[in-house]
C-alpha atoms as a PDB file:
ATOM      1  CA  UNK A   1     115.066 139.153 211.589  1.00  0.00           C
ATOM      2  CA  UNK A   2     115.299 139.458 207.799  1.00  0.00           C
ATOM      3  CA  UNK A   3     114.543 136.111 206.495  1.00  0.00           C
ATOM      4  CA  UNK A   4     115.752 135.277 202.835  1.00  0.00           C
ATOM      5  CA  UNK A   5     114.371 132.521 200.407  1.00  0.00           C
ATOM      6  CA  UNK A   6     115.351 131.287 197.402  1.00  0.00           C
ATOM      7  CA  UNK A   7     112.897 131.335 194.767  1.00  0.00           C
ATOM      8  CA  UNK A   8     112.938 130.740 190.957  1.00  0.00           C
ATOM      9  CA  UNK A   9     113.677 134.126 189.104  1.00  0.00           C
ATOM     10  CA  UNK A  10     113.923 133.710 184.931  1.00  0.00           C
ATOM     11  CA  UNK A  11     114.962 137.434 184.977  1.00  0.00           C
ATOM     12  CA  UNK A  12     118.555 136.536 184.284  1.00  0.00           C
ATOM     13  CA  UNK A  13     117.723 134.004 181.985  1.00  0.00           C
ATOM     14  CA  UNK A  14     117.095 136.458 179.257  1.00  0.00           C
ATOM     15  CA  UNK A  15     121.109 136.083 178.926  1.00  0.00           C
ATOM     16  CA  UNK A  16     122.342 133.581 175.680  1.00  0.00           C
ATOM     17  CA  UNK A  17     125.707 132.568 175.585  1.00  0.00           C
ATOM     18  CA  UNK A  18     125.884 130.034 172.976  1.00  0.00           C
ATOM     19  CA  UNK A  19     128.009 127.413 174.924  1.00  0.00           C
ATOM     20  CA  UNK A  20     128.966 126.897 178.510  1.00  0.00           C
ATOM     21  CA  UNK A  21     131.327 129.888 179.636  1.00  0.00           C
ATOM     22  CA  UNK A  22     131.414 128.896 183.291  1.00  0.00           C
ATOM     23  CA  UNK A  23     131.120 125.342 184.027  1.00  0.00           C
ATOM     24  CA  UNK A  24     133.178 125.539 187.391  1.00  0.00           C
ATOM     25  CA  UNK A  25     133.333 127.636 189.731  1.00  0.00           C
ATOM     26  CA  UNK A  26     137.058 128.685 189.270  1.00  0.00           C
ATOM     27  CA  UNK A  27     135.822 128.748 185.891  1.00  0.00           C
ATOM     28  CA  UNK A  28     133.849 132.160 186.944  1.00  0.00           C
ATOM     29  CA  UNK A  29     136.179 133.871 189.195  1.00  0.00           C
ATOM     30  CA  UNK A  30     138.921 133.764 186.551  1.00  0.00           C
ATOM     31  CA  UNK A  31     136.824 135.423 184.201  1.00  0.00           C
ATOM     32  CA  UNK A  32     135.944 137.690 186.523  1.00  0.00           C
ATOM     33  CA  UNK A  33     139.372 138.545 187.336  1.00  0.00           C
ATOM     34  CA  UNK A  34     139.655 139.372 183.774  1.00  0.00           C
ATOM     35  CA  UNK A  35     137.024 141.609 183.461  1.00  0.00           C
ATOM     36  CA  UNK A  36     137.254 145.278 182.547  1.00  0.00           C
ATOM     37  CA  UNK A  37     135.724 146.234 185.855  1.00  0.00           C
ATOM     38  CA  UNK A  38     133.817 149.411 186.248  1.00  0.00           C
ATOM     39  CA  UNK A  39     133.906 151.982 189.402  1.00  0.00           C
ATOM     40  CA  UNK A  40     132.294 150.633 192.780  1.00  0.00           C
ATOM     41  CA  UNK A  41     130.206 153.597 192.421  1.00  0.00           C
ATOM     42  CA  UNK A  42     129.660 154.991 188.585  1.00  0.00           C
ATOM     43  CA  UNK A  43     129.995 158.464 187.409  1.00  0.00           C
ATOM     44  CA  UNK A  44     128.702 158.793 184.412  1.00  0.00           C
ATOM     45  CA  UNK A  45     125.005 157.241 184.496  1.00  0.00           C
ATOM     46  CA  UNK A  46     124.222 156.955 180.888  1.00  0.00           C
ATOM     47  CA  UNK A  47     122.501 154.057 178.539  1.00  0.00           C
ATOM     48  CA  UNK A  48     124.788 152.025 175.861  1.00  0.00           C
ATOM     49  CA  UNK A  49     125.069 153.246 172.248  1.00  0.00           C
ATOM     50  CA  UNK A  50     121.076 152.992 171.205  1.00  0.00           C
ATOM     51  CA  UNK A  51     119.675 153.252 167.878  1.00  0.00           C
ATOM     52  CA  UNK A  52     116.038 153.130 167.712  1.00  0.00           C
ATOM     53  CA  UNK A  53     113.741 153.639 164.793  1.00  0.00           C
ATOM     54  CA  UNK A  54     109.881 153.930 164.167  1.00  0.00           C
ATOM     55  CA  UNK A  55     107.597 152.635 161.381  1.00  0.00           C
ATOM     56  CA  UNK A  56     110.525 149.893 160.322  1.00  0.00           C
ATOM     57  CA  UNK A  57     107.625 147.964 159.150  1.00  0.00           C
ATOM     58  CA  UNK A  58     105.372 149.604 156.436  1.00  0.00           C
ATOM     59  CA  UNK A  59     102.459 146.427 156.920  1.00  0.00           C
ATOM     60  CA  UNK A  60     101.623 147.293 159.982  1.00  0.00           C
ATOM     61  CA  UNK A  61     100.992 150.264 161.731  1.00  0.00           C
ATOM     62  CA  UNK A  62     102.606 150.355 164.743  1.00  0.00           C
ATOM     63  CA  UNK A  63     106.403 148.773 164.665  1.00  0.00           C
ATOM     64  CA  UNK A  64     109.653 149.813 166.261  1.00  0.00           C
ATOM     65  CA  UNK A  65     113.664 148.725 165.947  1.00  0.00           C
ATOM     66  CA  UNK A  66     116.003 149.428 168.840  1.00  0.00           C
ATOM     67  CA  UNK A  67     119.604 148.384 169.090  1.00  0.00           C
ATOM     68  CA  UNK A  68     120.741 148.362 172.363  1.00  0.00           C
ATOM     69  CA  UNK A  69     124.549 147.797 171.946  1.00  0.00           C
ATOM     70  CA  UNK A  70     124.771 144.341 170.617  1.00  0.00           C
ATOM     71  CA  UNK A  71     120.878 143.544 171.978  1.00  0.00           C
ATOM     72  CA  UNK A  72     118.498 143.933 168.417  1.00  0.00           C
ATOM     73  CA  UNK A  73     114.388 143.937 169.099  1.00  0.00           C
ATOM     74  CA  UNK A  74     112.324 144.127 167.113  1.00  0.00           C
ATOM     75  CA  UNK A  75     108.316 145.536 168.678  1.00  0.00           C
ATOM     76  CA  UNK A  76     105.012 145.308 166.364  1.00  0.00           C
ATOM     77  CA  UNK A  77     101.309 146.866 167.686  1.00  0.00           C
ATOM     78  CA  UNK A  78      98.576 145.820 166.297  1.00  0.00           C
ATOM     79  CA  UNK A  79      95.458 147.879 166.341  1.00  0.00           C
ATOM     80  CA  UNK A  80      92.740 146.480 169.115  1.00  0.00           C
ATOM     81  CA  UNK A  81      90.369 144.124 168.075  1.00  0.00           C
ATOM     82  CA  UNK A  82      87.138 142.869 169.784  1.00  0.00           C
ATOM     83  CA  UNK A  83      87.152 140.378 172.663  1.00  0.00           C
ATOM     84  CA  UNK A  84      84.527 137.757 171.712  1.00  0.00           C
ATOM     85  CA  UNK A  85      84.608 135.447 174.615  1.00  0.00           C
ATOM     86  CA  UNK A  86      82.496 136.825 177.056  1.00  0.00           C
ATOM     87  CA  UNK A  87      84.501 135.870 179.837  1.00  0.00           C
ATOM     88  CA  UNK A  88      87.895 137.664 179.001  1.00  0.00           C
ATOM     89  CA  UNK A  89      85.563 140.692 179.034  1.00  0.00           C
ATOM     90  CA  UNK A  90      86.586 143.431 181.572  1.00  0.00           C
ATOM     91  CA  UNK A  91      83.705 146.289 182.515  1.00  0.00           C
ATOM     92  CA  UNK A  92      86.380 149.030 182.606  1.00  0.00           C
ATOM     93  CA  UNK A  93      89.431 148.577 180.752  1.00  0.00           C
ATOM     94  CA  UNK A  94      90.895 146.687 177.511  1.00  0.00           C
ATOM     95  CA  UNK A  95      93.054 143.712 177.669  1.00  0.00           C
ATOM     96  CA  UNK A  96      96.713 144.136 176.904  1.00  0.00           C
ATOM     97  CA  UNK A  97      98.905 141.510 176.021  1.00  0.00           C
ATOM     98  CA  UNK A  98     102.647 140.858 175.175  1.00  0.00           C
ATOM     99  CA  UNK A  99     104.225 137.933 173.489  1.00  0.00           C
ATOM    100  CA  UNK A 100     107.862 137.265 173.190  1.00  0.00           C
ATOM    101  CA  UNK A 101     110.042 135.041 170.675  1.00  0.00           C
ATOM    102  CA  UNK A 102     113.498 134.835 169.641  1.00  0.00           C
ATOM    103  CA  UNK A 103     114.762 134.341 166.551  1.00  0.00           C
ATOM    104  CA  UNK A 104     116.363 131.147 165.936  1.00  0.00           C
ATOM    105  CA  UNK A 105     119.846 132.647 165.351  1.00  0.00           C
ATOM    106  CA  UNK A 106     119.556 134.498 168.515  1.00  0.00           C
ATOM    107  CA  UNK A 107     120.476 131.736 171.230  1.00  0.00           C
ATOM    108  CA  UNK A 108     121.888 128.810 171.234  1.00  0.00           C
ATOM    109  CA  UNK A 109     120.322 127.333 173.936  1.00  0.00           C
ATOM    110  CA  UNK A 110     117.109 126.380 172.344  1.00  0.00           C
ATOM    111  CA  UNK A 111     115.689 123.916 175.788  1.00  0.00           C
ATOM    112  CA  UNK A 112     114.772 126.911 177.783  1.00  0.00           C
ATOM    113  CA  UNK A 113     113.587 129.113 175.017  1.00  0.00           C
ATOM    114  CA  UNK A 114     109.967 128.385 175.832  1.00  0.00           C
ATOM    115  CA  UNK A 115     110.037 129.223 179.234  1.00  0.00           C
ATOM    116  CA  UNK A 116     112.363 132.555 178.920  1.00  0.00           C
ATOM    117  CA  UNK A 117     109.454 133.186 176.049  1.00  0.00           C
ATOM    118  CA  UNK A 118     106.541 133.320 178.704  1.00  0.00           C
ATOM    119  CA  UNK A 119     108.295 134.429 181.113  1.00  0.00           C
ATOM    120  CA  UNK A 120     109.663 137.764 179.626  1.00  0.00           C
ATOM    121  CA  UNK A 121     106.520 138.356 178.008  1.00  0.00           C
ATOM    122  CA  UNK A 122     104.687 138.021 181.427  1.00  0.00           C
ATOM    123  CA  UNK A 123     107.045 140.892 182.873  1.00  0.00           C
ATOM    124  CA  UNK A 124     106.637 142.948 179.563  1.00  0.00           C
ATOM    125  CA  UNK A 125     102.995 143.113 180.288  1.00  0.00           C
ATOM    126  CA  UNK A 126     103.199 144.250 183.641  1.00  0.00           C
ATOM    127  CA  UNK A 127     105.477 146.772 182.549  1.00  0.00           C
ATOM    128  CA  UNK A 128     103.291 148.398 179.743  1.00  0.00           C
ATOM    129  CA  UNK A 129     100.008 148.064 181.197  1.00  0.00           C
ATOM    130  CA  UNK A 130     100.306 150.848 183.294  1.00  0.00           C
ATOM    131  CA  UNK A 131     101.036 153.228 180.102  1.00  0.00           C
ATOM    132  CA  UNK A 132      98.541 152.754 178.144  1.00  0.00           C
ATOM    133  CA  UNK A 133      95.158 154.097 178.546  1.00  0.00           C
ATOM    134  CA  UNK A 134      93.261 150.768 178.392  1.00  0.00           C
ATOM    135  CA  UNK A 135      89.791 152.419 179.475  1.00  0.00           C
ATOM    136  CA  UNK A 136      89.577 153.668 176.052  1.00  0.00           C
ATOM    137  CA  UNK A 137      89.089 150.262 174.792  1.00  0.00           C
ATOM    138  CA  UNK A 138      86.855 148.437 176.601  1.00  0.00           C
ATOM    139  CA  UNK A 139      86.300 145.163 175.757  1.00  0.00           C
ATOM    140  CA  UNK A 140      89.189 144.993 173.034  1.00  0.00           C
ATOM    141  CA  UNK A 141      92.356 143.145 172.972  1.00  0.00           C
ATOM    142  CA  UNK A 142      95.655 144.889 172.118  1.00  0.00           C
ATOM    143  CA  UNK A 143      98.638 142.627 171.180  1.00  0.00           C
ATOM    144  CA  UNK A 144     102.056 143.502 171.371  1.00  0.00           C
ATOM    145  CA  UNK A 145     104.427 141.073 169.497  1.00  0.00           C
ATOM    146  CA  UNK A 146     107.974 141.548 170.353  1.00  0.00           C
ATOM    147  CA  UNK A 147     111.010 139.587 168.216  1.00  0.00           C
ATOM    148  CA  UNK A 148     114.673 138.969 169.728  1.00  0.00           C
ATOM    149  CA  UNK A 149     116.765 139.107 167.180  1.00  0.00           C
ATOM    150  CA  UNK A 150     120.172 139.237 169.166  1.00  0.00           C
ATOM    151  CA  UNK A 151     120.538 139.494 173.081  1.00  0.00           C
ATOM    152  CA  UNK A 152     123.508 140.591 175.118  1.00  0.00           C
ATOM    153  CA  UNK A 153     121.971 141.770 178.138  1.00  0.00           C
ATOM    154  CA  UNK A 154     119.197 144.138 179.186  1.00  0.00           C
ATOM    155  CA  UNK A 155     116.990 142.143 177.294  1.00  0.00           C
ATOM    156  CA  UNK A 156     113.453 142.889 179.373  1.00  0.00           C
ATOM    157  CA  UNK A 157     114.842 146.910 179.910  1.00  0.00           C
ATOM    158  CA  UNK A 158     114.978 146.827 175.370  1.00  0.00           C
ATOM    159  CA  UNK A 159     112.336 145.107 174.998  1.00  0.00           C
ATOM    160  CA  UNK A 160     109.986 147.950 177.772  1.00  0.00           C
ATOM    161  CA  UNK A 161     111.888 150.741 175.331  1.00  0.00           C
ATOM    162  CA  UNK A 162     111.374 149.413 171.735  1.00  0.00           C
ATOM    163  CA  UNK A 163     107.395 148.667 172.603  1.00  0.00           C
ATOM    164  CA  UNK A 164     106.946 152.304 173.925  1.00  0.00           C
ATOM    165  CA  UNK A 165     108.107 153.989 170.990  1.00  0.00           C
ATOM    166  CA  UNK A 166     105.639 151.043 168.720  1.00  0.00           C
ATOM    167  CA  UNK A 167     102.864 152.569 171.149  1.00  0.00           C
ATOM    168  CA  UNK A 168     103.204 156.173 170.338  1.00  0.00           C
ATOM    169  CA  UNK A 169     104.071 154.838 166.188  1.00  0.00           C
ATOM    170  CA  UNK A 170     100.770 153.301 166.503  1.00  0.00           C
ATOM    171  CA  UNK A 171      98.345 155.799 167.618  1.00  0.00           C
ATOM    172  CA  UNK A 172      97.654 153.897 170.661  1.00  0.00           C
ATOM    173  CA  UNK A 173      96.637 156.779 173.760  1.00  0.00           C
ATOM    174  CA  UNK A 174      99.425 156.293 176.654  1.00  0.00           C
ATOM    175  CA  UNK A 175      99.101 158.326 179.996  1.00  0.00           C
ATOM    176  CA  UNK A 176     103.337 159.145 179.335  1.00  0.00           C
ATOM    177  CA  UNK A 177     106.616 157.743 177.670  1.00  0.00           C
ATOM    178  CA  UNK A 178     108.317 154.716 179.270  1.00  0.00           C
ATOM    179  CA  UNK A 179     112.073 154.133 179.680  1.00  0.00           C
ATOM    180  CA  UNK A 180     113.443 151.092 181.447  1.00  0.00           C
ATOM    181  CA  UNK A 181     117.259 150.338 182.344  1.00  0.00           C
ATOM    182  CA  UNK A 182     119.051 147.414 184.231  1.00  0.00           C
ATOM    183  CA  UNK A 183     122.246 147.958 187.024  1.00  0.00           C
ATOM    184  CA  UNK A 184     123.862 144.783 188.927  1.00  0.00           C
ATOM    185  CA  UNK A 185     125.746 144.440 191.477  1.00  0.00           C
ATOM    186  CA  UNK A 186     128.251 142.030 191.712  1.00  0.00           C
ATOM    187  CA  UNK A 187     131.749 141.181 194.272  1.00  0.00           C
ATOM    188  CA  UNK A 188     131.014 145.441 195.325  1.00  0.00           C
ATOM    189  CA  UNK A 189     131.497 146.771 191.253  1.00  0.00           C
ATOM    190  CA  UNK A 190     128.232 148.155 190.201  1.00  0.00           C
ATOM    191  CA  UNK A 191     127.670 146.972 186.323  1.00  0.00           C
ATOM    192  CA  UNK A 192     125.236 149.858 184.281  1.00  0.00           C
ATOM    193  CA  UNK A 193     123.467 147.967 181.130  1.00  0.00           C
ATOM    194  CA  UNK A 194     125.464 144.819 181.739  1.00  0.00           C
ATOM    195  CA  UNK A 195     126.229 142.285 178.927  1.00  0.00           C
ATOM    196  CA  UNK A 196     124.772 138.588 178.976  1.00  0.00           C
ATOM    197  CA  UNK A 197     128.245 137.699 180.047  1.00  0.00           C
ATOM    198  CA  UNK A 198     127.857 139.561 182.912  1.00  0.00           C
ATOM    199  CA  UNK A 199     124.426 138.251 183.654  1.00  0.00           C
ATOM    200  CA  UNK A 200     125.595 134.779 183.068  1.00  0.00           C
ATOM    201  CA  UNK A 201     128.102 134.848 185.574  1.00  0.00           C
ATOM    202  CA  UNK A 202     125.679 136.664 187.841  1.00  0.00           C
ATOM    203  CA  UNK A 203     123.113 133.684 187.621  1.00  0.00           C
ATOM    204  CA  UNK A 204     125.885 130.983 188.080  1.00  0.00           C
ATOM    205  CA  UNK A 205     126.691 132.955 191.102  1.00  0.00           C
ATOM    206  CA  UNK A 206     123.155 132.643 192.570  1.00  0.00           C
ATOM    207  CA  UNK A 207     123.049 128.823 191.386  1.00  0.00           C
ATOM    208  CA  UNK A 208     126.072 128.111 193.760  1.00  0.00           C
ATOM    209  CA  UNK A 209     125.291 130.408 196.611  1.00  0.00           C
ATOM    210  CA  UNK A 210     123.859 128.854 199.900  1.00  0.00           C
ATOM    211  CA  UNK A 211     121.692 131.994 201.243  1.00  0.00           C
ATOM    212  CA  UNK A 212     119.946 130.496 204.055  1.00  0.00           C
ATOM    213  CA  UNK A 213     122.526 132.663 206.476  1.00  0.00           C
ATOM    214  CA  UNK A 214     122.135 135.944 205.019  1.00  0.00           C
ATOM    215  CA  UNK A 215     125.035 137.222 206.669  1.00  0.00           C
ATOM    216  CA  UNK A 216     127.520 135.234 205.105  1.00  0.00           C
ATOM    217  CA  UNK A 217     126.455 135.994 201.462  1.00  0.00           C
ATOM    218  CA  UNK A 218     128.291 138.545 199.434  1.00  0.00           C
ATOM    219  CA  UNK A 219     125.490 141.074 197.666  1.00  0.00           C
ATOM    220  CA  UNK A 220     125.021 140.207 194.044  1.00  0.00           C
ATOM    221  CA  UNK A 221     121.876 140.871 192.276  1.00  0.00           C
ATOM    222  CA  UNK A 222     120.219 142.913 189.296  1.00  0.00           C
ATOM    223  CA  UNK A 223     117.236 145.260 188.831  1.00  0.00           C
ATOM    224  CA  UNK A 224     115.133 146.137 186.299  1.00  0.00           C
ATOM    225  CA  UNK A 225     113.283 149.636 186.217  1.00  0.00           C
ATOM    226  CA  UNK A 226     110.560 151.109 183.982  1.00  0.00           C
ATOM    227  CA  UNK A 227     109.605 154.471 184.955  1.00  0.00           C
ATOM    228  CA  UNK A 228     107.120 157.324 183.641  1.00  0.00           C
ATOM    229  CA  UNK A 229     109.080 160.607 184.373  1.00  0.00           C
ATOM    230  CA  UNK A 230     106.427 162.887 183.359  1.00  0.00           C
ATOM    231  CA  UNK A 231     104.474 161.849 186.432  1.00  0.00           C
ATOM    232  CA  UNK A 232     107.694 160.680 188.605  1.00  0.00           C
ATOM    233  CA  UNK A 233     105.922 156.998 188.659  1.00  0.00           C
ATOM    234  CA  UNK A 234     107.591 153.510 188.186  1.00  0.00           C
ATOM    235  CA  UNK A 235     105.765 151.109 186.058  1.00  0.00           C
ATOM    236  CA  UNK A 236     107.912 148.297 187.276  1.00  0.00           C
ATOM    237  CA  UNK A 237     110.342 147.023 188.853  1.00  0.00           C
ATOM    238  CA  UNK A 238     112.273 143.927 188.916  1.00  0.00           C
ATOM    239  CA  UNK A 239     114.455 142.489 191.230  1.00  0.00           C
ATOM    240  CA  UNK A 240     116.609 139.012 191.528  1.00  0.00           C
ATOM    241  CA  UNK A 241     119.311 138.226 193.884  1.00  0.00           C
ATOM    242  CA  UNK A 242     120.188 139.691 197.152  1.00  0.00           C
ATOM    243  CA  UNK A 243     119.833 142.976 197.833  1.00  0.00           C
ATOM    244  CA  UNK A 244     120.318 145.125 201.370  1.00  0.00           C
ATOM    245  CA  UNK A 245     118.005 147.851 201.444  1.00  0.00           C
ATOM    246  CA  UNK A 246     120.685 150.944 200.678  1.00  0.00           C
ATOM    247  CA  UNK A 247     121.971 148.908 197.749  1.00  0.00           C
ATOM    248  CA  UNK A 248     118.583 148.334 196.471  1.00  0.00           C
ATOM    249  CA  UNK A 249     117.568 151.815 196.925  1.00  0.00           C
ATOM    250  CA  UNK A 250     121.319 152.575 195.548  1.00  0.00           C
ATOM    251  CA  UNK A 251     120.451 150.655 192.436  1.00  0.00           C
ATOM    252  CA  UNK A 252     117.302 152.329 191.705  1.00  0.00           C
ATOM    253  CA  UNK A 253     118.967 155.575 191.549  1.00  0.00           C
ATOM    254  CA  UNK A 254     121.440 154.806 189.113  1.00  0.00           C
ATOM    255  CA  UNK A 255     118.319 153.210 186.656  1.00  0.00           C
ATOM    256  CA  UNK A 256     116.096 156.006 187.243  1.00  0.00           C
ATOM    257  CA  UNK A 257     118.545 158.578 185.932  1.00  0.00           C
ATOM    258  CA  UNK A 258     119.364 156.018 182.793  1.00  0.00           C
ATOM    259  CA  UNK A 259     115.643 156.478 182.256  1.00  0.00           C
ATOM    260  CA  UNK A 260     115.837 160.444 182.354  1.00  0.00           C
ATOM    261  CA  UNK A 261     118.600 160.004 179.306  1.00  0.00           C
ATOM    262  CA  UNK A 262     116.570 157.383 177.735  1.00  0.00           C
ATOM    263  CA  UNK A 263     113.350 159.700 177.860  1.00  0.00           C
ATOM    264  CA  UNK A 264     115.329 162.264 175.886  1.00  0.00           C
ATOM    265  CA  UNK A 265     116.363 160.018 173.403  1.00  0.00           C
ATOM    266  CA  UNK A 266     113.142 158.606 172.892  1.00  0.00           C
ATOM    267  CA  UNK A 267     111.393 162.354 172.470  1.00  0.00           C
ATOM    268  CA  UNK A 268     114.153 163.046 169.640  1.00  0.00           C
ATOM    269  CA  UNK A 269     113.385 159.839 168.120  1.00  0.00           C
ATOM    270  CA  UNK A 270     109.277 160.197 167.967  1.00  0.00           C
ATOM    271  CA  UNK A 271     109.670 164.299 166.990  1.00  0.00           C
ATOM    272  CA  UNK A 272     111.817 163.300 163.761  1.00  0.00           C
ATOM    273  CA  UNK A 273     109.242 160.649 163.054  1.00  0.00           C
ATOM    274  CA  UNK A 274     106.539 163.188 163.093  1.00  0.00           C
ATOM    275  CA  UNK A 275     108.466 165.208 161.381  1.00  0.00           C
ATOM    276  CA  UNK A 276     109.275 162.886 158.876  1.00  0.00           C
ATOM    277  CA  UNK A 277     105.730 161.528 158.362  1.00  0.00           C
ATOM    278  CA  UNK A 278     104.443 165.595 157.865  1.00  0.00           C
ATOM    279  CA  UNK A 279     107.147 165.986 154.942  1.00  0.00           C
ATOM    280  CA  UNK A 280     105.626 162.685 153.105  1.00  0.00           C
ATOM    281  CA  UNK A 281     101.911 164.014 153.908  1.00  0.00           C
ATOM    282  CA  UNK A 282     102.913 167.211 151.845  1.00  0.00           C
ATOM    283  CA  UNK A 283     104.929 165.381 149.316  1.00  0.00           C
ATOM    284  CA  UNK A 284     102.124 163.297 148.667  1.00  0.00           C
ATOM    285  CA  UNK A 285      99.946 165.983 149.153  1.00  0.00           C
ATOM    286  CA  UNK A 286     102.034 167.848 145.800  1.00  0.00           C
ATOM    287  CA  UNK A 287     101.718 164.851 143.760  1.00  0.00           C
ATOM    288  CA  UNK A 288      97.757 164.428 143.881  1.00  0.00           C
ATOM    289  CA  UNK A 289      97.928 167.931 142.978  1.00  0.00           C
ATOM    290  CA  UNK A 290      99.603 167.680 140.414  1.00  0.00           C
ATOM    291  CA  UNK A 291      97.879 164.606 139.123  1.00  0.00           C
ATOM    292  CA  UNK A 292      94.843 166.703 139.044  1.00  0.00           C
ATOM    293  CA  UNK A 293      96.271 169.430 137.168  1.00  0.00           C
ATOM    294  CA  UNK A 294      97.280 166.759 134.528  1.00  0.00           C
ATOM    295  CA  UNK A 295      93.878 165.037 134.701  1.00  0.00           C
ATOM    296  CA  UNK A 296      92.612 169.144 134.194  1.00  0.00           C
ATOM    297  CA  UNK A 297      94.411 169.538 131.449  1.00  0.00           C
ATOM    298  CA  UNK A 298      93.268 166.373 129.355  1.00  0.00           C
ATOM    299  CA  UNK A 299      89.991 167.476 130.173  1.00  0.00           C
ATOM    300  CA  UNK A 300      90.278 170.798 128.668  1.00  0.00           C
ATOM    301  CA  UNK A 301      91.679 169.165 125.779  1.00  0.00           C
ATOM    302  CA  UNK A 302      88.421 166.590 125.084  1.00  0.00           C
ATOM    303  CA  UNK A 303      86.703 169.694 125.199  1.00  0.00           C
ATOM    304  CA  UNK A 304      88.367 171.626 122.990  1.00  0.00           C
ATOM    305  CA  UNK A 305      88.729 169.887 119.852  1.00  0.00           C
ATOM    306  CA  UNK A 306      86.060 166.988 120.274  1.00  0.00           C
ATOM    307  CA  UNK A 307      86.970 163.228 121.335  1.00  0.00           C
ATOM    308  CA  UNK A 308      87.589 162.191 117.731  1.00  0.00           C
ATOM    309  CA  UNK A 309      90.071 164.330 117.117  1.00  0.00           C
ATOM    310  CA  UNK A 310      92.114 164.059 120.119  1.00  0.00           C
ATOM    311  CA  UNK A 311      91.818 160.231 120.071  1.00  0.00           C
ATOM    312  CA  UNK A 312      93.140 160.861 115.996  1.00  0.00           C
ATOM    313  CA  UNK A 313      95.942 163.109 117.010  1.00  0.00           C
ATOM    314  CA  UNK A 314      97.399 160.763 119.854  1.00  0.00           C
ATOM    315  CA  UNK A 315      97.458 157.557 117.390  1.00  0.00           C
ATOM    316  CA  UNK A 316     100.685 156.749 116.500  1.00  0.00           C
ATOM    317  CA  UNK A 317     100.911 154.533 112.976  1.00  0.00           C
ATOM    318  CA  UNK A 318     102.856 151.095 113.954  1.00  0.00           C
ATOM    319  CA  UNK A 319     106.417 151.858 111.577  1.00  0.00           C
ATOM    320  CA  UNK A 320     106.520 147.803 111.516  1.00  0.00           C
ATOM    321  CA  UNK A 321     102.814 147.237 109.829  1.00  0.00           C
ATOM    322  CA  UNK A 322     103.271 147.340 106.632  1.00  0.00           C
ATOM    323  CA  UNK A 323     101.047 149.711 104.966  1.00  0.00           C
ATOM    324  CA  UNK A 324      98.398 148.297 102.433  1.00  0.00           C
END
């Protein structure tokens, strides 16, 4: 017998409505009701409008900006720096590490800030250490800093997307490109990349649900999915509510092939950076030449005539000065 108990999940607290949409019940169900509702089973499995750039930040060396619809993050790599403690030391790989903070404009619930903090940057690390080659570090520490500026859903699936394209901007060695995307289920509509609303509703839902008699409760839940398509693996996988096994498995699908779009995107993105960064290499590349030639010239010219004389010729008389 399939035994369900409910535990503590902050994955839908990554949702920040400003003020209390649903504070009843009723309250939910007639927003629901009013909701745009998508197919029970989607056709077209593709991400939101995404923008993503890399090298936003010209300080550091690794940084990345993604726009996610109406979600904005922010990602910053440093480069890896020596573990001194002895006891943080690991024999055969680096230390990886993710911290997470929100802007102060981006939530207006500023009481469980803290904890969504830690939490989402507990779940970011166990997403990314699996892509990046940490036995080429041993005994460093890399640090990935990630900024919310504005969150309307899919925060942790962003978040997974913006620090993989910081990774590559960095130079840091990854085994392949990671792409993350969230799907819910909720009342039998499947919601693809849904908003903070959505989420919202989806955690009040779970707040008022008795599940101790599984077969009375409706499914409603949402997963999280960062995959490595190059090698068919999932980094991670995250999963609140509750779930039957073909819905889960259902669910997965649908994120998986939101990854194989995000993957392209991603490529395009990172091939016109390189491209990008080759063009200022040979533009900078042109002006040290020509700097030289200049530098050449001058040279030519102290040789020429003698110092005195070219110092003599290049003094200008003052038309102010008076002359005696």
């Amino acid at each position: 017998m399939l035994r369900v108990t409910q535990t503590k999940n902050s994955l839908l607290d990554g949702a920040s409505i400003e003020e209390e949409l649903y504070t009843t019940p009723q309250d939910g169900k007639d927003f629901f009701e009013n909701l745009d509702k998508p197919a029970k089973e989607p056709t077209k499995l593709e991400p939101r409008n995404t923008f993503i750039r890399a090298g936003v930040l010209t300080t550091v060396r690794g940084s990345a900006y993604m726009e996610y619809g109406n979600t904005k993050v922010l990602a910053i790599v440093a480069p890896p720096k020596e573990l001194i403690r002895a006891s943080a030391r690991r024999m055969n790989m680096g230390v990886l590490n993710c911290y997470v903070n929100f802007a102060a404009f981006a939530t207006g619930d500023l009481e469980s800030v803290p904890e969504r903090e830690r939490h989402l940057g507990s779940m970011l690390t166990k997403a990314m250490e699996p892509v990046v080659c940490r036995t080429e570090f041993l005994n460093f520490q890399l640090d990935i800093r990630v900024l919310i500026l504005d969150d309307d859903g899919c925060l942790l699936s962003t978040a997974i997307n913006c620090c993989g394209v910081a990774l590559v901007e960095c130079g840091i060695s990854t085994y392949d490109l990671i792409t993350a995307s969230t799907a819910c289920i909720y009342r039998d509509h499947v919601f693809l990349n849904p908003s903070a609303k959505v989420e919202e509703l989806l955690l009040k839902h779970r707040g008022n649900t008795n599940i101790t008699s599984p077969s009375s409760v409706q499914e409603h839940g949402l997963i999280t999915t960062a995959s490595m398509d190059t090698f068919e693996q999932i980094a991670q996988c995250q999963q609140c509510g509750y779930l039957t096994p073909d819905t889960y498995v259902k669910l997965l699908d649908y994120t998986l092939a939101i990854n194989k779009a995000l993957r392209q995107l991603v490529r395009g993105v990172l091939t016109k950076r390189v491209k990008e960064q080759h063009e200022l290499d040979l533009r900078d590349k042109a002006e040290s030449a020509l700097e030289d030639q200049r530098l050449g010239e001058i040279i030519d010219k102290l040789k020429t005539p003698g110092l005195d004389e070219f110092i003599q010729t290049n003094i200008k008389e003052d038309p102010y000065v008076k002359r005696q």
